[in-house]
C-alpha atoms as a PDB file:
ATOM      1  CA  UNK A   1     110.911  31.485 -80.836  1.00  0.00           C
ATOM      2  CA  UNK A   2     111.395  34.701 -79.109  1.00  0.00           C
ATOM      3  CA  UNK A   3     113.231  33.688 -76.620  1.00  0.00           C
ATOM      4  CA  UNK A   4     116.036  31.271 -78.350  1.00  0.00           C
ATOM      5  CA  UNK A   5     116.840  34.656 -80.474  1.00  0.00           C
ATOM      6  CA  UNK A   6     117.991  36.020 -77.404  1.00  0.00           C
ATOM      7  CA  UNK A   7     120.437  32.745 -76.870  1.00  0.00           C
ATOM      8  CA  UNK A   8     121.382  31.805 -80.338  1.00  0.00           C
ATOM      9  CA  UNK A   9     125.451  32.074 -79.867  1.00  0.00           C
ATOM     10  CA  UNK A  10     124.818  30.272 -76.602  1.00  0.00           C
ATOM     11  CA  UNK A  11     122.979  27.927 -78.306  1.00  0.00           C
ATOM     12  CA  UNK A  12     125.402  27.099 -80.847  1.00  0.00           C
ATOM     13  CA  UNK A  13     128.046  26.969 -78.545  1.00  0.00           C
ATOM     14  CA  UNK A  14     126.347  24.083 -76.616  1.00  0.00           C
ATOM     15  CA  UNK A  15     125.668  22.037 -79.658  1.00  0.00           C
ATOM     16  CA  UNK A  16     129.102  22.473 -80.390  1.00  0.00           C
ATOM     17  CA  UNK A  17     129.916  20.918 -77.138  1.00  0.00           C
ATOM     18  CA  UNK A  18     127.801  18.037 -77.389  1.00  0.00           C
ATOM     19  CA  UNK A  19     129.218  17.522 -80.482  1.00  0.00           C
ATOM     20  CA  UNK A  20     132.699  17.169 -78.916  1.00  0.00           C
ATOM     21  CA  UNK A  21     131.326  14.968 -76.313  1.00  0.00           C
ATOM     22  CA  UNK A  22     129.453  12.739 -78.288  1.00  0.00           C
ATOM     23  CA  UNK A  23     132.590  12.533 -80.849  1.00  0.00           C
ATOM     24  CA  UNK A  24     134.742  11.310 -77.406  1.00  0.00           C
ATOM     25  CA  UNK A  25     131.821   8.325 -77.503  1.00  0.00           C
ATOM     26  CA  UNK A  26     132.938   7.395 -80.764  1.00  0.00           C
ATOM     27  CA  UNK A  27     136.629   7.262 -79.653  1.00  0.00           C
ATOM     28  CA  UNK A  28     135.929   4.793 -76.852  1.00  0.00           C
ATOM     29  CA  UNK A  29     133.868   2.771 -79.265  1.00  0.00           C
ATOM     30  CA  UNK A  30     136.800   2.994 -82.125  1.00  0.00           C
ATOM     31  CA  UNK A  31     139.480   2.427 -79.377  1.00  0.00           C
ATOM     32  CA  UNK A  32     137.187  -0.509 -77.720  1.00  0.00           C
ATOM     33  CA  UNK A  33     137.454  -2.527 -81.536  1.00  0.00           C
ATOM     34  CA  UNK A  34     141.510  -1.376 -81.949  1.00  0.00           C
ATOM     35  CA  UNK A  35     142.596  -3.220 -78.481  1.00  0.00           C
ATOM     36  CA  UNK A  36     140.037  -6.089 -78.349  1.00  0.00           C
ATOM     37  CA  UNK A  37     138.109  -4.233 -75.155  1.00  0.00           C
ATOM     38  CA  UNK A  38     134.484  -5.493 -74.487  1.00  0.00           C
ATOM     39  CA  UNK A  39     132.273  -3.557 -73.427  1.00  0.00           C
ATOM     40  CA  UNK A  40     131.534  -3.427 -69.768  1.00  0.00           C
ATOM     41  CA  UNK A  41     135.541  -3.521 -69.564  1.00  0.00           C
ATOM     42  CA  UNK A  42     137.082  -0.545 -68.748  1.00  0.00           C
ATOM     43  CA  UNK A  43     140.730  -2.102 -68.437  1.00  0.00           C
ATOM     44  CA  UNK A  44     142.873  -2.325 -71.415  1.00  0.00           C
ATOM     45  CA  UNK A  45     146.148  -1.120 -72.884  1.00  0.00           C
ATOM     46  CA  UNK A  46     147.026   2.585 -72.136  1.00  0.00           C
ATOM     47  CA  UNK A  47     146.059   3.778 -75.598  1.00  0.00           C
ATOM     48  CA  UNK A  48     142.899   2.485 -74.706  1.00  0.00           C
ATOM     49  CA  UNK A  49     142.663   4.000 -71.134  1.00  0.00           C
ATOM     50  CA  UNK A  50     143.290   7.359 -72.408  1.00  0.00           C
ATOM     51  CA  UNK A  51     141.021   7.610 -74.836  1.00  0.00           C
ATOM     52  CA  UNK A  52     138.123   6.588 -72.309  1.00  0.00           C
ATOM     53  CA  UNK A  53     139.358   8.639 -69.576  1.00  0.00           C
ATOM     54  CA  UNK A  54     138.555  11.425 -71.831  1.00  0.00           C
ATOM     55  CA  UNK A  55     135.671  10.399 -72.597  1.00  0.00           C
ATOM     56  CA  UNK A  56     134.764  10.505 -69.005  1.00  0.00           C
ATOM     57  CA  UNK A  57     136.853  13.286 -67.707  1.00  0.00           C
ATOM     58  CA  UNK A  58     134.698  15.415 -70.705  1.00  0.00           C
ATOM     59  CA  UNK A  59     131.280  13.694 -68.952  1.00  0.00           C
ATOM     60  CA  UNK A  60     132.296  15.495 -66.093  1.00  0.00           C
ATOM     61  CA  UNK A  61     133.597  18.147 -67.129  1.00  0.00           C
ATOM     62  CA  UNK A  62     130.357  19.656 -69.273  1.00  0.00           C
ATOM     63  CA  UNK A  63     128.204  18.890 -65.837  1.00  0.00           C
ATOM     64  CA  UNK A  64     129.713  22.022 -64.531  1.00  0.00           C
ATOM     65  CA  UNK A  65     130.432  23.551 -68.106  1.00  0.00           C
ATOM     66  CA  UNK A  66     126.538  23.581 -69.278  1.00  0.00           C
ATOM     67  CA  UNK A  67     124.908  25.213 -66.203  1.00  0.00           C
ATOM     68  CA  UNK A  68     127.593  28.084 -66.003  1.00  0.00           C
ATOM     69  CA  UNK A  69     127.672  28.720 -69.891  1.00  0.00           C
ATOM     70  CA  UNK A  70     123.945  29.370 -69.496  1.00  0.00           C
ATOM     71  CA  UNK A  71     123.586  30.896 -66.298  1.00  0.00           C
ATOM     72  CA  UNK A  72     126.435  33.311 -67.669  1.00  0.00           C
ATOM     73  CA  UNK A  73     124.070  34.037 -70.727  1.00  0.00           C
ATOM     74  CA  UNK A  74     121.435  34.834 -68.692  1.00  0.00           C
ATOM     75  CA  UNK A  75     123.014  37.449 -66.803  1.00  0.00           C
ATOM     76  CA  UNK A  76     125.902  39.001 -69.101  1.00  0.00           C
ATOM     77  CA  UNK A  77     124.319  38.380 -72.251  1.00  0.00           C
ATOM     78  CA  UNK A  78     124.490  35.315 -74.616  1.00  0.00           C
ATOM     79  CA  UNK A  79     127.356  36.797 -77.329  1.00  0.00           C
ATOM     80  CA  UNK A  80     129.974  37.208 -74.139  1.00  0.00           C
ATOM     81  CA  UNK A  81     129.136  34.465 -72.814  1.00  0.00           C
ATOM     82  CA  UNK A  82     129.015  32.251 -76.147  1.00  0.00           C
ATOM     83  CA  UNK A  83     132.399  33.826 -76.659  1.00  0.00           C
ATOM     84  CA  UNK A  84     133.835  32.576 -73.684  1.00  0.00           C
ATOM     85  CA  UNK A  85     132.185  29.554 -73.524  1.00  0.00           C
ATOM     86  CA  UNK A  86     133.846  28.588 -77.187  1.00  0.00           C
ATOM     87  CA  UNK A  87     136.648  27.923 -75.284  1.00  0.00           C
ATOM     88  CA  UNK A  88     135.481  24.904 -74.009  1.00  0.00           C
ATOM     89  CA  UNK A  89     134.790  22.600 -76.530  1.00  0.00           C
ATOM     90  CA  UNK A  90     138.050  23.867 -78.426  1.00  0.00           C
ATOM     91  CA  UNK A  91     140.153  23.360 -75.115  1.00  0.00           C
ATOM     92  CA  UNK A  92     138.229  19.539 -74.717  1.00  0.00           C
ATOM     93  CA  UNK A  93     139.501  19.030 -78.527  1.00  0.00           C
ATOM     94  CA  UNK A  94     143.083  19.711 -77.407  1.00  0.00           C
ATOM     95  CA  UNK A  95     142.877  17.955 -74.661  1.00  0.00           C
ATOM     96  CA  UNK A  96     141.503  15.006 -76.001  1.00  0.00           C
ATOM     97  CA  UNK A  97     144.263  14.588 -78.755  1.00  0.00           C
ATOM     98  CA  UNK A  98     147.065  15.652 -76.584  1.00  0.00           C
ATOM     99  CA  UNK A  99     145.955  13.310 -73.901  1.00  0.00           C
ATOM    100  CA  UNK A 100     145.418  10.867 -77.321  1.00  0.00           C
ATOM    101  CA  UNK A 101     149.014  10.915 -78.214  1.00  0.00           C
ATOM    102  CA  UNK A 102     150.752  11.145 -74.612  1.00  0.00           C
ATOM    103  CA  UNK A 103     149.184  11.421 -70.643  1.00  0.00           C
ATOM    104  CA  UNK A 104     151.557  14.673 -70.304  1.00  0.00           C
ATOM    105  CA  UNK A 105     150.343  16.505 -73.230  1.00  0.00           C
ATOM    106  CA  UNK A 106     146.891  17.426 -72.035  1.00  0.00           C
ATOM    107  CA  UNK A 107     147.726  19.816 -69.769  1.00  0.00           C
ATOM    108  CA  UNK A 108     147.092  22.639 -72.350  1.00  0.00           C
ATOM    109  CA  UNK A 109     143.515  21.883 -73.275  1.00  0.00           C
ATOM    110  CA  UNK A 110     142.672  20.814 -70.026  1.00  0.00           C
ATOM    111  CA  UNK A 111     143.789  24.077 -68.369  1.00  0.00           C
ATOM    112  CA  UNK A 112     141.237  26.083 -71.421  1.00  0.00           C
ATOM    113  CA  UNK A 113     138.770  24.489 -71.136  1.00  0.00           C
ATOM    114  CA  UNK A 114     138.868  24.482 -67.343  1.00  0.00           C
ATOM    115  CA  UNK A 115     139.533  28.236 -67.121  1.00  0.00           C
ATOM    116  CA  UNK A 116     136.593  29.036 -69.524  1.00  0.00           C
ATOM    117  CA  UNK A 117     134.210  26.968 -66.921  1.00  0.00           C
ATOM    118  CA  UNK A 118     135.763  28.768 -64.330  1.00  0.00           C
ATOM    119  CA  UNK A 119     135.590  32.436 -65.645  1.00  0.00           C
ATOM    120  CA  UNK A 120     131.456  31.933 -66.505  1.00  0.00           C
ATOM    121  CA  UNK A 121     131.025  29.834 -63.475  1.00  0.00           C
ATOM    122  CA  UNK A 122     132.886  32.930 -61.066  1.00  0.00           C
ATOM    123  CA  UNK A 123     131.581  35.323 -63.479  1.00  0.00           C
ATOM    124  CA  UNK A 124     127.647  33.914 -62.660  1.00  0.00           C
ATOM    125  CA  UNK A 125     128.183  34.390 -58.894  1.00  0.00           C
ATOM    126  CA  UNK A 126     129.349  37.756 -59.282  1.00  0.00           C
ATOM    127  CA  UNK A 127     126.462  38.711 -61.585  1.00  0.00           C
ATOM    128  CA  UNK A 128     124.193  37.152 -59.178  1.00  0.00           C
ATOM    129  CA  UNK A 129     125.034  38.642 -55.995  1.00  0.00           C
ATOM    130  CA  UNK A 130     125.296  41.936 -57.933  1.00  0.00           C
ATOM    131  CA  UNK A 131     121.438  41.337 -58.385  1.00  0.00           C
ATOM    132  CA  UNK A 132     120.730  40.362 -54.958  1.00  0.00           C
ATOM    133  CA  UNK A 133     122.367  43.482 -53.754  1.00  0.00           C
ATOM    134  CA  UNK A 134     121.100  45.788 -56.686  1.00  0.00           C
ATOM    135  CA  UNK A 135     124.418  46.928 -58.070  1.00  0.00           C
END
């Protein structure tokens, strides 16, 4: 149990993203019964098209998210990293009801919840390479 209590905000903040994820499930499943889609189609109205291409655009979005968010933890600690990382999952929420309503209103929570990845993804490399060199 020691070692979670080092990673609890981090922790949180990656159930919180699952969360988000698996609620972007239950869209395509909601959307799939609202436009008459079965399932393995993935063709349908564009109502229906956005919602699942945020379901998968979030899919692969949290493959790069995850890793960073904890590699960040790991080297600049897990509250600055939690706090950075919270960015994501409220970014994906935008983006997911922008991209609900209208293609061109993602942009916003797309662009957060990209930066966040990007700042613990670029801020890992630097922390790492500031170990390898013993800065």
């Amino acid at each position: 149990m020691g070692v979670m209590n080092a990673f609890v905000w981090t922790g949180l903040v990656t159930v919180l993203a699952l969360f988000v994820y698996f609620w972007t499930i239950g869209q395509v499943s909601r959307a799939r019964s609202a436009h008459g889609v079965e399932a393995p189609s993935v063709d349908g109205p564009p109502a229906f098209q956005r919602v699942l291409r945020v379901q998968t655009n979030t899919l692969e979005q949290i493959v790069l998210f995850l890793p960073a968010l904890w590699l960040s933890a790991n080297i600049w600690g897990d509250r600055m990293a939690a706090l950075i990382g919270l960015a994501w999952p409220i970014g994906r929420v935008l983006y997911a009801l922008g991209y609900y309503a209208e293609a061109k209103k993602r942009a916003a929570g797309f662009g957060l919840s990209l930066f966040s990845t990007l700042v613990l993804l670029v801020g890992s490399l630097i922390g790492l390479v500031r170990y390898l060199l013993g800065v």
